[in-house]
N, C-alpha and C. Protein backbone atom coordinates (compact mmCIF):
# COMPACT_ATOMS: atom_id res chain seq x y z
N UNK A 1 22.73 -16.02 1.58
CA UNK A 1 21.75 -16.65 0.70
C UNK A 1 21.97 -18.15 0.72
N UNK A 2 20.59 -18.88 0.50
CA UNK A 2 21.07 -20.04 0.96
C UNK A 2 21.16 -20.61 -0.43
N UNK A 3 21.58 -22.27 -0.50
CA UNK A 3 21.94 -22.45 -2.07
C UNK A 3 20.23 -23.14 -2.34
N UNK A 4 20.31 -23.04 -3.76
CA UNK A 4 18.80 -23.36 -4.37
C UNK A 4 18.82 -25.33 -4.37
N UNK A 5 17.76 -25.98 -4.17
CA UNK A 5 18.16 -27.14 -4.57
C UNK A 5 17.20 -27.25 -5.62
N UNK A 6 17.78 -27.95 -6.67
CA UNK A 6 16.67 -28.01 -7.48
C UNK A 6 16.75 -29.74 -8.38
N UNK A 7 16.20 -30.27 -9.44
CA UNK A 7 16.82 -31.49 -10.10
C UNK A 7 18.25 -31.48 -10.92
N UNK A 8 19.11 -30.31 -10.73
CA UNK A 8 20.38 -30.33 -11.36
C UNK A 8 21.54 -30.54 -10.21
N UNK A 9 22.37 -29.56 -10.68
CA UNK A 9 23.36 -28.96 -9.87
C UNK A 9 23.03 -27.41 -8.85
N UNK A 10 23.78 -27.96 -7.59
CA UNK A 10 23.79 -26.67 -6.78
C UNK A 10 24.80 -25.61 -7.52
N UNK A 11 24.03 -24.32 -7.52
CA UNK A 11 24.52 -23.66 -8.27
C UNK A 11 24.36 -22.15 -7.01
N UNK A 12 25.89 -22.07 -6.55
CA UNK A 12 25.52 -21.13 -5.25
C UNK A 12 26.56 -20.01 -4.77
N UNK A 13 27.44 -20.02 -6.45
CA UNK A 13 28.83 -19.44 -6.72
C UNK A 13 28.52 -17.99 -6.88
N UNK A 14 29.38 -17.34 -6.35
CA UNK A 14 28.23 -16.05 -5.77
C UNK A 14 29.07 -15.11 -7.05
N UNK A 15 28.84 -14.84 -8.31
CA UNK A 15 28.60 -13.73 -9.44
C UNK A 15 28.34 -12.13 -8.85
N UNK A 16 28.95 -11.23 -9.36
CA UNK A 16 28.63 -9.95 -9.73
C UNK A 16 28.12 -9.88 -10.69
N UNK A 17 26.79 -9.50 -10.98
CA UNK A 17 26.13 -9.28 -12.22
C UNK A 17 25.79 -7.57 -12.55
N UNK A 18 26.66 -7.14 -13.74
CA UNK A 18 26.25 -5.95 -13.77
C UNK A 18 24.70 -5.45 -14.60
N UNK A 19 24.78 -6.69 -15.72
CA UNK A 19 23.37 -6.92 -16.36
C UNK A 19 22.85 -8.52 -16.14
N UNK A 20 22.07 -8.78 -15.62
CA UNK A 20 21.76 -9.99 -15.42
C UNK A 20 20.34 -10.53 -16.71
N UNK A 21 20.32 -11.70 -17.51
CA UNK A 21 19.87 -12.07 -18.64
C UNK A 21 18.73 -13.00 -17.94
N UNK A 22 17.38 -13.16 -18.46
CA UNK A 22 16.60 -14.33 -18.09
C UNK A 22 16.13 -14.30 -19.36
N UNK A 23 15.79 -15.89 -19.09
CA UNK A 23 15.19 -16.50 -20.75
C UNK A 23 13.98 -17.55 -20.26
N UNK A 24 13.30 -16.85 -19.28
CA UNK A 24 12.10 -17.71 -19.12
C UNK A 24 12.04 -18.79 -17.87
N UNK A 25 13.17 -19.54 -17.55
CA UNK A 25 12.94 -20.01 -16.76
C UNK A 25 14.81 -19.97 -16.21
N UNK A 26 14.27 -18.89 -15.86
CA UNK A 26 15.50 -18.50 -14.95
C UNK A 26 14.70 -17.32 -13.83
N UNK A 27 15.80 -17.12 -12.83
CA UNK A 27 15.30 -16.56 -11.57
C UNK A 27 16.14 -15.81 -10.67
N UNK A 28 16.10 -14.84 -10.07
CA UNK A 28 16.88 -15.00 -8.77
C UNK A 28 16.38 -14.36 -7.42
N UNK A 29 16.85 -15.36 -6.52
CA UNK A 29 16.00 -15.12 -5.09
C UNK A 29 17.11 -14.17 -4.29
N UNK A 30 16.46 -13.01 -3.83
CA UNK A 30 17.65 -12.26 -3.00
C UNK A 30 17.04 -11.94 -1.82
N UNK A 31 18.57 -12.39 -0.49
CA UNK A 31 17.61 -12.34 0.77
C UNK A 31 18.16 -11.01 0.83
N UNK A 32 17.40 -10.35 1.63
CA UNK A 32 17.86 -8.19 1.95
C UNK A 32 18.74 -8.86 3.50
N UNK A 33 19.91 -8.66 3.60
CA UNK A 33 20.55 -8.53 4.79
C UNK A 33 20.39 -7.49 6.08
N UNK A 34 19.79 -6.55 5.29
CA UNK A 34 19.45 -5.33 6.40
C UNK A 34 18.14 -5.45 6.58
N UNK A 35 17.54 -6.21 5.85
CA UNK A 35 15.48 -6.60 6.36
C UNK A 35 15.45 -5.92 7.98
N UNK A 36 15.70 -6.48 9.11
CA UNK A 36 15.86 -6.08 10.20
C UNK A 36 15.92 -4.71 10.54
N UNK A 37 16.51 -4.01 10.38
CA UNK A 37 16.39 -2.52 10.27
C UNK A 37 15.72 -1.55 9.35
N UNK A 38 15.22 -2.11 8.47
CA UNK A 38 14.67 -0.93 7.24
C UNK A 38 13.24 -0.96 8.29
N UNK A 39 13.23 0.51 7.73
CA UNK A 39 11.53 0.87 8.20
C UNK A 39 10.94 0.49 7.23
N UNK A 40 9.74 -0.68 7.47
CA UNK A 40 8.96 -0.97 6.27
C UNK A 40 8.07 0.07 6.29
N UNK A 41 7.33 0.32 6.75
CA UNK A 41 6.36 2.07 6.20
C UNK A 41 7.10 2.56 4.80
N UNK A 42 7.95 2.75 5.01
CA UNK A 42 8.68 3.60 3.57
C UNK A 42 9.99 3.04 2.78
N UNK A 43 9.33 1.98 1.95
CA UNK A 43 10.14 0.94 1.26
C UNK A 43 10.19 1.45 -0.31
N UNK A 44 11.06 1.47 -1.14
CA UNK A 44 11.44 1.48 -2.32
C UNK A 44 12.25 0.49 -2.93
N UNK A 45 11.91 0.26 -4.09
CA UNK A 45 12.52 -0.45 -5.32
C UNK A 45 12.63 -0.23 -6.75
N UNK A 46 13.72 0.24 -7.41
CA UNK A 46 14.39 0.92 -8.53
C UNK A 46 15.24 -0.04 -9.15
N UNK A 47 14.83 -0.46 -10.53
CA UNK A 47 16.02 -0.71 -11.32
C UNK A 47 15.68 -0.48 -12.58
N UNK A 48 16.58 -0.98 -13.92
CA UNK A 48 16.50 -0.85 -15.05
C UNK A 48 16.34 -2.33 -16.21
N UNK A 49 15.49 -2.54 -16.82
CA UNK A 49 15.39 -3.14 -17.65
C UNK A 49 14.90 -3.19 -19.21
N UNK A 50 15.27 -4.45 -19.86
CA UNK A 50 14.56 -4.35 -21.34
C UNK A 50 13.94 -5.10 -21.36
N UNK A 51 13.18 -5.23 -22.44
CA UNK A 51 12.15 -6.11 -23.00
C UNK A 51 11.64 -6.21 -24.24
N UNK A 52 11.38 -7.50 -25.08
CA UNK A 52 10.78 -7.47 -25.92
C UNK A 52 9.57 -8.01 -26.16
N UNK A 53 9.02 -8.66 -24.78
CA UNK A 53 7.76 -9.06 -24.54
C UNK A 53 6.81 -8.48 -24.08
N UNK A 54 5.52 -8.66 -24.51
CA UNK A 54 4.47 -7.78 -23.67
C UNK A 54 4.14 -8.29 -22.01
N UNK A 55 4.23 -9.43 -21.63
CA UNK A 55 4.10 -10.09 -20.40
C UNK A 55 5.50 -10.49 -19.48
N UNK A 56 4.98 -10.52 -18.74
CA UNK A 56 6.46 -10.78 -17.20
C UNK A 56 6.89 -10.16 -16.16
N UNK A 57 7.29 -11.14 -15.15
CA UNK A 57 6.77 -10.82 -14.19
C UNK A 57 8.37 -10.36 -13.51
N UNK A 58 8.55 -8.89 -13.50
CA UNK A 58 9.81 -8.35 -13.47
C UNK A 58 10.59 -8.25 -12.22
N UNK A 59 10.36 -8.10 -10.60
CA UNK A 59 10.74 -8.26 -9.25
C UNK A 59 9.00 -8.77 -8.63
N UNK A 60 9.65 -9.59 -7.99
CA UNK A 60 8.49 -9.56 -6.70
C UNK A 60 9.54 -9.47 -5.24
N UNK A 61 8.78 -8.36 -4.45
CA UNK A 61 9.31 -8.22 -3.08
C UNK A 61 8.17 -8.87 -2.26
N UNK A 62 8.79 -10.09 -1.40
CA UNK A 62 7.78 -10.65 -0.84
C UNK A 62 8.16 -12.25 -0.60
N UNK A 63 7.69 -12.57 0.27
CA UNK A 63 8.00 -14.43 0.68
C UNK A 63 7.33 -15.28 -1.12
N UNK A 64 5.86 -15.01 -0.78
CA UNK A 64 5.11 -15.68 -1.78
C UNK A 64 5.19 -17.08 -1.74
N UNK A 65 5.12 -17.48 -0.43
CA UNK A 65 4.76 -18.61 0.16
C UNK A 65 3.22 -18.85 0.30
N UNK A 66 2.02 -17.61 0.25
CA UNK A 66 0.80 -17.96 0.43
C UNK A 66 0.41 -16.62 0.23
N UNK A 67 -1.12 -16.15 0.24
CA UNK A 67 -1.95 -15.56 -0.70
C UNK A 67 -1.63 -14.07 0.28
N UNK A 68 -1.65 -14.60 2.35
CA UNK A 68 -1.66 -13.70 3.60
C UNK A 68 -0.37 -13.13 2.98
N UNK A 69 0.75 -13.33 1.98
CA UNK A 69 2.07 -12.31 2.26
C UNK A 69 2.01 -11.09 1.79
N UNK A 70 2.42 -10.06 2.27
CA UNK A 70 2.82 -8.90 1.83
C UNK A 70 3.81 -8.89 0.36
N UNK A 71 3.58 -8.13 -0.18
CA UNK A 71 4.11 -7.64 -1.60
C UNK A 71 4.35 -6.51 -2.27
N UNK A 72 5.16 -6.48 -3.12
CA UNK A 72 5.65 -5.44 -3.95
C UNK A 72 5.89 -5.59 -5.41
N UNK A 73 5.11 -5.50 -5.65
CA UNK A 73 5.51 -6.49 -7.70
C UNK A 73 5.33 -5.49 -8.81
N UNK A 74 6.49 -5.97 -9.66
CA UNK A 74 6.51 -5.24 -10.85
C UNK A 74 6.46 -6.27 -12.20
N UNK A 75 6.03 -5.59 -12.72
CA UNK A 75 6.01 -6.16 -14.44
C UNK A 75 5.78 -5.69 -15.32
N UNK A 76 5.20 -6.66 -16.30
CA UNK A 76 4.28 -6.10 -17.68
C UNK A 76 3.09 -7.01 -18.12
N UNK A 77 1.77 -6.14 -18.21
CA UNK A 77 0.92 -6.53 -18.69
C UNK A 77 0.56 -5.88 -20.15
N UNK A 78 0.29 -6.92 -21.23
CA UNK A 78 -0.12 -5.75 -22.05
C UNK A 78 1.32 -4.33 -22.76
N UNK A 79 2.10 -5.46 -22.50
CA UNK A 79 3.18 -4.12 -22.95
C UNK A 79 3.33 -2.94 -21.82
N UNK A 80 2.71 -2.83 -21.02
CA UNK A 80 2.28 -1.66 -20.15
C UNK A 80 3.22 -1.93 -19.10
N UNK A 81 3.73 -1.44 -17.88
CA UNK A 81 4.08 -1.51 -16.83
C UNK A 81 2.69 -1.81 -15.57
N UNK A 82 2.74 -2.84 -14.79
CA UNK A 82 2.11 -2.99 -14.08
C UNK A 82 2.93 -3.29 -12.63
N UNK A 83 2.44 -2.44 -11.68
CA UNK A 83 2.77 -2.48 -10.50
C UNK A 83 1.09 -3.01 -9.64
N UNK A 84 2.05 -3.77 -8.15
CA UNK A 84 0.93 -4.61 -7.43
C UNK A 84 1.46 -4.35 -6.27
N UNK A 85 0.75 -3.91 -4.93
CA UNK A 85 0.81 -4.25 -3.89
C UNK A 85 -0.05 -4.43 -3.18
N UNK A 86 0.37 -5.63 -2.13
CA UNK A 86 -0.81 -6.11 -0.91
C UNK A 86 0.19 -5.58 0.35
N UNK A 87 -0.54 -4.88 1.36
CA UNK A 87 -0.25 -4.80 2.65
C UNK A 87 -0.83 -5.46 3.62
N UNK A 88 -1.82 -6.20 3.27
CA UNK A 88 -2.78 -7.10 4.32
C UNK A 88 -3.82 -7.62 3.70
N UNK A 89 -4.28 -8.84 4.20
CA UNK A 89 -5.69 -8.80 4.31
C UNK A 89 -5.43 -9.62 2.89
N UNK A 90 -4.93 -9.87 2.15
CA UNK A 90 -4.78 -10.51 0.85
C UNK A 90 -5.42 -9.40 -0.06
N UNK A 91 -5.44 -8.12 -0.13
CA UNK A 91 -5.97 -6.83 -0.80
C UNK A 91 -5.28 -6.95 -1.54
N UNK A 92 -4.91 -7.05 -3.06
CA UNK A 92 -3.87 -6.45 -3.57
C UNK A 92 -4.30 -5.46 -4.98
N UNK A 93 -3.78 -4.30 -4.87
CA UNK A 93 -4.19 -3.52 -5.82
C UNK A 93 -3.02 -3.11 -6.77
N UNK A 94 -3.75 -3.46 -7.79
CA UNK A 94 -2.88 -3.18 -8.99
C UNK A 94 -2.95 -1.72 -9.25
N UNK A 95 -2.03 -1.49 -10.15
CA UNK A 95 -1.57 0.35 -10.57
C UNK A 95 -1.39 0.15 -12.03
N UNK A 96 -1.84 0.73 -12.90
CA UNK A 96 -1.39 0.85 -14.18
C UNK A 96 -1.83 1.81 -14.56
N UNK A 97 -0.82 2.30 -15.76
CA UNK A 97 -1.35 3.86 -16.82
C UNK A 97 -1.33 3.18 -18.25
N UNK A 98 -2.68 3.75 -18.51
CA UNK A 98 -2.89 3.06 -20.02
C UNK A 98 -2.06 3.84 -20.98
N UNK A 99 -1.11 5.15 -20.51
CA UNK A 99 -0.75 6.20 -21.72
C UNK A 99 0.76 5.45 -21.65
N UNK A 100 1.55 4.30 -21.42
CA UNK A 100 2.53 4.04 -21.35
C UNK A 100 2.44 2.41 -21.96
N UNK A 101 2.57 2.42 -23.78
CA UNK A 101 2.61 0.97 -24.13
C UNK A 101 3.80 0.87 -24.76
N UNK A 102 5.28 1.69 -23.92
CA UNK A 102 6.18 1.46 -25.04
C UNK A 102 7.40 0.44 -24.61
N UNK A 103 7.02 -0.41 -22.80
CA UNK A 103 7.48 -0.36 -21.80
C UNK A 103 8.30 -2.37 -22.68
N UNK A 104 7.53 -2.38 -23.49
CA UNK A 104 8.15 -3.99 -24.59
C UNK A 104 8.70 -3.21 -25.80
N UNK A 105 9.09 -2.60 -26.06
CA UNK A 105 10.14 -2.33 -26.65
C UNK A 105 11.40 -2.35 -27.39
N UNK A 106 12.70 -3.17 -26.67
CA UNK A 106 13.93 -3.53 -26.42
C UNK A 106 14.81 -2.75 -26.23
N UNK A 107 13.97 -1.32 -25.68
CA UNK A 107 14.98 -0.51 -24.84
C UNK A 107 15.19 -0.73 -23.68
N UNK A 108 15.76 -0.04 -23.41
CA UNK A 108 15.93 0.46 -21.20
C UNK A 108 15.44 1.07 -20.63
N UNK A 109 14.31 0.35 -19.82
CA UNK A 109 13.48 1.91 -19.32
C UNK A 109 13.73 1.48 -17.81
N UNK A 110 13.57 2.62 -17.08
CA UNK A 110 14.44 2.89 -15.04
C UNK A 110 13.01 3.33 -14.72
N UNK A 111 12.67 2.28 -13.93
CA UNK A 111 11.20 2.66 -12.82
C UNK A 111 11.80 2.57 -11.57
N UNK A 112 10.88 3.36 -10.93
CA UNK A 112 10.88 3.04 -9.35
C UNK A 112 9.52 3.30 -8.84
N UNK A 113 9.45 2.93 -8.17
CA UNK A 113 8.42 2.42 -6.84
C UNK A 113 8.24 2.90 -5.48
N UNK A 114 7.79 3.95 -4.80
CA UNK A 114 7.87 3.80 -3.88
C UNK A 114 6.60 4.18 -2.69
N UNK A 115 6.85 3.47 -1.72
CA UNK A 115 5.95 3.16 -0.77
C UNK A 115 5.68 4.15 0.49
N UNK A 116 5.01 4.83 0.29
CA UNK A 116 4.92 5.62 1.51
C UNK A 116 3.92 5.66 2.85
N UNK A 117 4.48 4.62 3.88
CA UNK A 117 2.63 3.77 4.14
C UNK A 117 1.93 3.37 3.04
N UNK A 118 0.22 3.83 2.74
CA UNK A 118 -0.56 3.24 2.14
C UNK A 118 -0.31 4.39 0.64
N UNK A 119 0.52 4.78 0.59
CA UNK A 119 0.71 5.90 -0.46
C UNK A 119 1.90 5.35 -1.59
N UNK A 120 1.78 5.23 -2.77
CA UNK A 120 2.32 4.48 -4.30
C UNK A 120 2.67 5.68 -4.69
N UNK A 121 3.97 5.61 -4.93
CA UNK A 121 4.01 7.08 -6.11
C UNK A 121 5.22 5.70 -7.35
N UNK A 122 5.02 6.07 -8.21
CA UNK A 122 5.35 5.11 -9.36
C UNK A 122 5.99 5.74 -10.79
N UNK A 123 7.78 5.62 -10.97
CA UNK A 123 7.99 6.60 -11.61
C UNK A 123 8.26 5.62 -12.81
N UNK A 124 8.57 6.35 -14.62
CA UNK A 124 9.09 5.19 -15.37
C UNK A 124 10.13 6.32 -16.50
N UNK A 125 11.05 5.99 -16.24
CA UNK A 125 12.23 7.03 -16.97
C UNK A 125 11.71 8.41 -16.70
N UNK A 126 12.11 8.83 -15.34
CA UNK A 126 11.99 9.58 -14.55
C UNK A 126 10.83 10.02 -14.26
N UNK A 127 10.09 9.97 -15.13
CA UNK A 127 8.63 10.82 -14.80
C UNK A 127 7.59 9.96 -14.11
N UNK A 128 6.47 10.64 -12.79
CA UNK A 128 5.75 10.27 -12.46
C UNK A 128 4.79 9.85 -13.02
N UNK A 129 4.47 8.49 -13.10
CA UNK A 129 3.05 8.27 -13.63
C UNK A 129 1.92 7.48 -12.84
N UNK A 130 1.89 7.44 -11.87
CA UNK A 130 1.52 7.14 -11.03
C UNK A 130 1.50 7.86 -9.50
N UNK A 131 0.22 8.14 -8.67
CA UNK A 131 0.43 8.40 -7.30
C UNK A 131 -1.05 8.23 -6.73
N UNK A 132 -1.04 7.47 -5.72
CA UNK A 132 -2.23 6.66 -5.68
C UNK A 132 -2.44 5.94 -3.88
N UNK A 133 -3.21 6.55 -3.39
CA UNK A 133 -3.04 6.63 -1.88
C UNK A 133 -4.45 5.45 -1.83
N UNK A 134 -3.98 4.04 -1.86
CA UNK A 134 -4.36 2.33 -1.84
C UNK A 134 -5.49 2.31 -0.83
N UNK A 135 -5.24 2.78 0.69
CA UNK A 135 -5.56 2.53 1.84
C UNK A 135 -5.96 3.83 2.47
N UNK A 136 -6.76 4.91 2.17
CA UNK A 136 -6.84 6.13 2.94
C UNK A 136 -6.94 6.20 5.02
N UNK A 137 -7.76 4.79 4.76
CA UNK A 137 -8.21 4.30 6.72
C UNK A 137 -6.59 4.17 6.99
N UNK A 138 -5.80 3.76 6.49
CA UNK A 138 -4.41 3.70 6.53
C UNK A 138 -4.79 2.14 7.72
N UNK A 139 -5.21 1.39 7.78
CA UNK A 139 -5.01 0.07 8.23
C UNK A 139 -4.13 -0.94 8.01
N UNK A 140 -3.39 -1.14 6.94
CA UNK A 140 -2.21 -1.62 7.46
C UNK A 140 -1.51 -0.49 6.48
N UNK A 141 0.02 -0.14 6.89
CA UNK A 141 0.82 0.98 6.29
C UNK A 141 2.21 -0.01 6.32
N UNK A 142 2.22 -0.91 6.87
CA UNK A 142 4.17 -1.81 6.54
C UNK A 142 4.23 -2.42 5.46
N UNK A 143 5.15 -2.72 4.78
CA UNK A 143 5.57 -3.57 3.79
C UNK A 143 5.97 -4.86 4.45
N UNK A 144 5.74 -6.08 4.71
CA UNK A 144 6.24 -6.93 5.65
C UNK A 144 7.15 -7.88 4.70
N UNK A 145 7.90 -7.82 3.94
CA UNK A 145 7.79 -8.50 2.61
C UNK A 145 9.13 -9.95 3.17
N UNK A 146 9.21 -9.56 4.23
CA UNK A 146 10.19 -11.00 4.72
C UNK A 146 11.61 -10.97 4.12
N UNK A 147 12.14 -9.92 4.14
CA UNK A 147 13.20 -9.79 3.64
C UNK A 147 13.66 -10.69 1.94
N UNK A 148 13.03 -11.16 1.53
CA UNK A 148 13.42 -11.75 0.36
C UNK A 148 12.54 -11.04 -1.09
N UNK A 149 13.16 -11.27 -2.01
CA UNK A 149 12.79 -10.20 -3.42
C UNK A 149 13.50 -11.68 -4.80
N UNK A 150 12.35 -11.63 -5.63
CA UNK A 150 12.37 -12.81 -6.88
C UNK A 150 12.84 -11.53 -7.61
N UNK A 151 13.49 -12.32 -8.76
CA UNK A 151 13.66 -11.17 -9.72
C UNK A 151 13.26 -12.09 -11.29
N UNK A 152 12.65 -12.12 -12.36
CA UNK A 152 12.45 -12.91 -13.62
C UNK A 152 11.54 -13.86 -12.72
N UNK A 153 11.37 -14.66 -11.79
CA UNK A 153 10.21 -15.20 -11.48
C UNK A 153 10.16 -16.05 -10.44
N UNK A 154 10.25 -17.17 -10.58
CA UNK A 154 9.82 -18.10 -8.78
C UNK A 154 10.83 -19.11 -9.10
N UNK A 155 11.03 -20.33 -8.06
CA UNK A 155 11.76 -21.53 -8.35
C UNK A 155 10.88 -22.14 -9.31
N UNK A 156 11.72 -23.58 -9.62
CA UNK A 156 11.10 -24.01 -10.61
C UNK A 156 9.67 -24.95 -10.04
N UNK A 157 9.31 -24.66 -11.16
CA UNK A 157 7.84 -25.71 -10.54
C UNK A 157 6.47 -24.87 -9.96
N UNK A 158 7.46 -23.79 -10.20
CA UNK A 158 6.14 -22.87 -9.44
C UNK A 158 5.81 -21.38 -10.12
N UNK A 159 5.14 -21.86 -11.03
CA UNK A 159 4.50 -20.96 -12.54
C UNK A 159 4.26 -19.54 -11.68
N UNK A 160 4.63 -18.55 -12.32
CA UNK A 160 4.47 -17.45 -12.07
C UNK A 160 2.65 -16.91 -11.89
N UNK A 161 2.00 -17.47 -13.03
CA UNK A 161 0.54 -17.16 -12.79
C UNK A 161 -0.15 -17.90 -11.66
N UNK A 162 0.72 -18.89 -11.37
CA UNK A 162 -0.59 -19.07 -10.22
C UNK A 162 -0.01 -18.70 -9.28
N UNK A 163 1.06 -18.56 -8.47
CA UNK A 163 2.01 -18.19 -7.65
C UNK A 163 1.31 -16.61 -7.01
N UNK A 164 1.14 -15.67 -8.33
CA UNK A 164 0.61 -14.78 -8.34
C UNK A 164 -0.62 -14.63 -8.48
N UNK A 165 -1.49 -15.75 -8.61
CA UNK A 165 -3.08 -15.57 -8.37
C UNK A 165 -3.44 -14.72 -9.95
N UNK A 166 -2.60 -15.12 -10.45
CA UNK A 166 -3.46 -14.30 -12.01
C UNK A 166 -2.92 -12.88 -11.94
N UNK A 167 -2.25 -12.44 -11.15
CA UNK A 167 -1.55 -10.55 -11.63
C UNK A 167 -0.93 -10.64 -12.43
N UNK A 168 0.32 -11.57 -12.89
CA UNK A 168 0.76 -11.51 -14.15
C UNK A 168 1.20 -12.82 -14.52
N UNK A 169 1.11 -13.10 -15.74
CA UNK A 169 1.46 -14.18 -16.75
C UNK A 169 1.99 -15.17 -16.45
N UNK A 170 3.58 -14.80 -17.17
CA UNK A 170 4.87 -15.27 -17.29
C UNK A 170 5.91 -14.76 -16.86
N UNK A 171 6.94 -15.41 -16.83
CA UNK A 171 8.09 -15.44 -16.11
C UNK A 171 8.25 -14.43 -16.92
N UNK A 172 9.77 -13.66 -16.92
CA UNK A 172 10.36 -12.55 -17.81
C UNK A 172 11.60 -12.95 -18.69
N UNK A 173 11.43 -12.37 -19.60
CA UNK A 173 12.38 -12.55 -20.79
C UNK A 173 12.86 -11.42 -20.93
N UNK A 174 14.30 -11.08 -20.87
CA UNK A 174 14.62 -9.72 -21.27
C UNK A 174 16.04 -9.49 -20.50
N UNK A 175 16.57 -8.33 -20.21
CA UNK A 175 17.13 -7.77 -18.97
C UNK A 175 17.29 -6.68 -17.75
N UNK A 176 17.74 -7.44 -16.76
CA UNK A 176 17.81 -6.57 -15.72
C UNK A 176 19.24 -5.87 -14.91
N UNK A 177 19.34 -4.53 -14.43
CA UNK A 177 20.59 -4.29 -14.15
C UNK A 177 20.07 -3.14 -13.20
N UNK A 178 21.07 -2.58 -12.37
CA UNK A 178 20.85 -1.43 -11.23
C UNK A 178 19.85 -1.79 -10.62
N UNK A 179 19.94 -2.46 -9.62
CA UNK A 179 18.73 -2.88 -8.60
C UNK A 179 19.38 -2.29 -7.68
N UNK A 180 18.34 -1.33 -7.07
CA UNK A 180 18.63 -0.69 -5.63
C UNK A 180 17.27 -0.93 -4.96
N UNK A 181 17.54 -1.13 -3.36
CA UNK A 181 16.40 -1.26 -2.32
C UNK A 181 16.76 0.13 -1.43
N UNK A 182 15.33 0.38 -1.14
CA UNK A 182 15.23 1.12 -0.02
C UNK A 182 16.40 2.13 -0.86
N UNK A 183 17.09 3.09 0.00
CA UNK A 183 17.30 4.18 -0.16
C UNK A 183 19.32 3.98 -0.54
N UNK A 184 19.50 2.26 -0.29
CA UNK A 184 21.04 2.17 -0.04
C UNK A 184 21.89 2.77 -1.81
N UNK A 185 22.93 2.81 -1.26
CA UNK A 185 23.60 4.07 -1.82
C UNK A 185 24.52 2.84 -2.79
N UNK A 186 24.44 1.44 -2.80
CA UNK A 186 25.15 0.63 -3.22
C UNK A 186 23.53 -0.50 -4.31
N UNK A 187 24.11 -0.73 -5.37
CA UNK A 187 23.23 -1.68 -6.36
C UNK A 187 23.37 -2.76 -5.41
N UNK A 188 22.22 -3.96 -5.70
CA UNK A 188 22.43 -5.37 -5.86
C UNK A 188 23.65 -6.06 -6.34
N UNK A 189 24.35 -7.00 -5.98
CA UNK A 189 25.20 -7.46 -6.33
C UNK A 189 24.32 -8.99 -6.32
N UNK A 190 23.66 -9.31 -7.63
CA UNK A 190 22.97 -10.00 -8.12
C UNK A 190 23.56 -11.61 -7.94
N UNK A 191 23.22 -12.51 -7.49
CA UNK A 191 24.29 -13.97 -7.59
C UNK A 191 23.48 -14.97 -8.19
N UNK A 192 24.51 -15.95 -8.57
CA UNK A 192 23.64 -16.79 -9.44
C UNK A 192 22.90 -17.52 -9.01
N UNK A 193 22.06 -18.21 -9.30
CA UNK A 193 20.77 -18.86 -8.47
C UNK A 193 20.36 -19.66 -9.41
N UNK A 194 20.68 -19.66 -10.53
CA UNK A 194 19.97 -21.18 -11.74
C UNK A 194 20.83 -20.95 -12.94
N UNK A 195 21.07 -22.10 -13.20
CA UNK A 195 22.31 -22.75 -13.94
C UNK A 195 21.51 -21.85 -15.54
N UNK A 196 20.51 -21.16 -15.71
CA UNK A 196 20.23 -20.71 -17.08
C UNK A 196 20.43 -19.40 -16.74
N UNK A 197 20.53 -18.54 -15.47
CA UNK A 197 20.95 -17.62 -15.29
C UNK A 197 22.47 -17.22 -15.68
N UNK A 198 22.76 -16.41 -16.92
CA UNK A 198 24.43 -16.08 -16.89
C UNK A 198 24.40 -14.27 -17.08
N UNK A 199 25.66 -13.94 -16.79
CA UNK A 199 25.50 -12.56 -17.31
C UNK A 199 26.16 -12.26 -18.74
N UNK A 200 25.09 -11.18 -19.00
CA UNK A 200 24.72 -10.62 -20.57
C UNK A 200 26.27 -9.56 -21.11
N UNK A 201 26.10 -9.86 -22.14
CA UNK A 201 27.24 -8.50 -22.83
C UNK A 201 26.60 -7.45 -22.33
N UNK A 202 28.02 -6.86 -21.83
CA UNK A 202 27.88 -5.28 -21.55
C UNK A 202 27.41 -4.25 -22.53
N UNK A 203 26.26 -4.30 -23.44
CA UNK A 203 25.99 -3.63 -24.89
C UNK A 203 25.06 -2.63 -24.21
């Protein structure tokens, strides 16, 4: 990972985070080391978080350098869980279930995501609520997402709503912990990336 530059201090001291805390304008950029080998056709992303906000913008998998990138995004709209993906073409289709507004809370709720080609199945404390086949022509089926994944939101300077073209809000307030990609048998080992990023009591 490379270090962030930003108007402070380089901050590039590599943390184990077992719960990692954001307060709005905090972030973290994670490059996937195995990008190269994962089959993008069938990509997943699982972790656990809280919240006490109805808005925020919880992982993005994806460069998000421009509108052409591929994506994988999670959040909250509306208290709700909202999932987004584009596979091409700047398409991006959102997923949401209106029977799930309990997702702001300030509990812990464990989603996952996963991608099967043009096929979403979308779980939230274990249960399916979501499954939703995006692309039936199946025209594009990869996840191309450039090996890199935001977690609480973007560098600085670069507002989550427009970044995201209006899918969601604001940055995220709350916490995050157990981040797993793809199918690996080992969490994220989360590092620090902005001097407002620290890790949270183990509660």
């Amino acid at each position: 990972m490379s270090r962030k530059e930003s108007g402070s201090k380089y901050c590039d001291k590599k943390i184990k985070f077992y719960i990692a805390k954001f307060v709005g304008n905090s972030y973290i950029k994670y490059t996937d080391p195995f990008y190269g080998k994962r089959d993008l056709q069938y990509s997943r992303l699982s972790l656990n978080f809280t919240t006490n906000q109805t808005e925020g913008l919880i992982a993005w998998m994806g460069k998000s350098e421009d509108e052409d990138n591929d994506f994988l995004a999670i959040g909250l709209a509306n208290g709700t869980l909202k999932v987004v993906i584009n596979l091409g073409e700047r398409i991006s289709v959102p997923l949401m279930h209106s029977k799930y507004f309990t997702c702001s809370d300030g509990r812990w709720h464990f989603t996952t995501v996963v991608q099967n080609q043009t096929c979403i199945k979308v779980y939230l404390d274990e249960e399916l609520i979501l499954f939703e086949d995006i692309d039936p022509q199946r025209k594009y089926t990869a996840l191309n997402y450039g090996g890199i994944c935001y977690f609480g939101g973007f560098e600085i300077g670069r507002k989550v709503n427009i970044v995201t073209t209006g899918l969601f809000q604001k940055e995220f307030f709350g916490k995050i912990k157990d981040v797993v990609l793809f199918q690996d048998s080992k969490k994220i080992q989360l590092m620090r990336r902005w001097m407002h990023m620290r890790e949270a009591d183990q509660q």
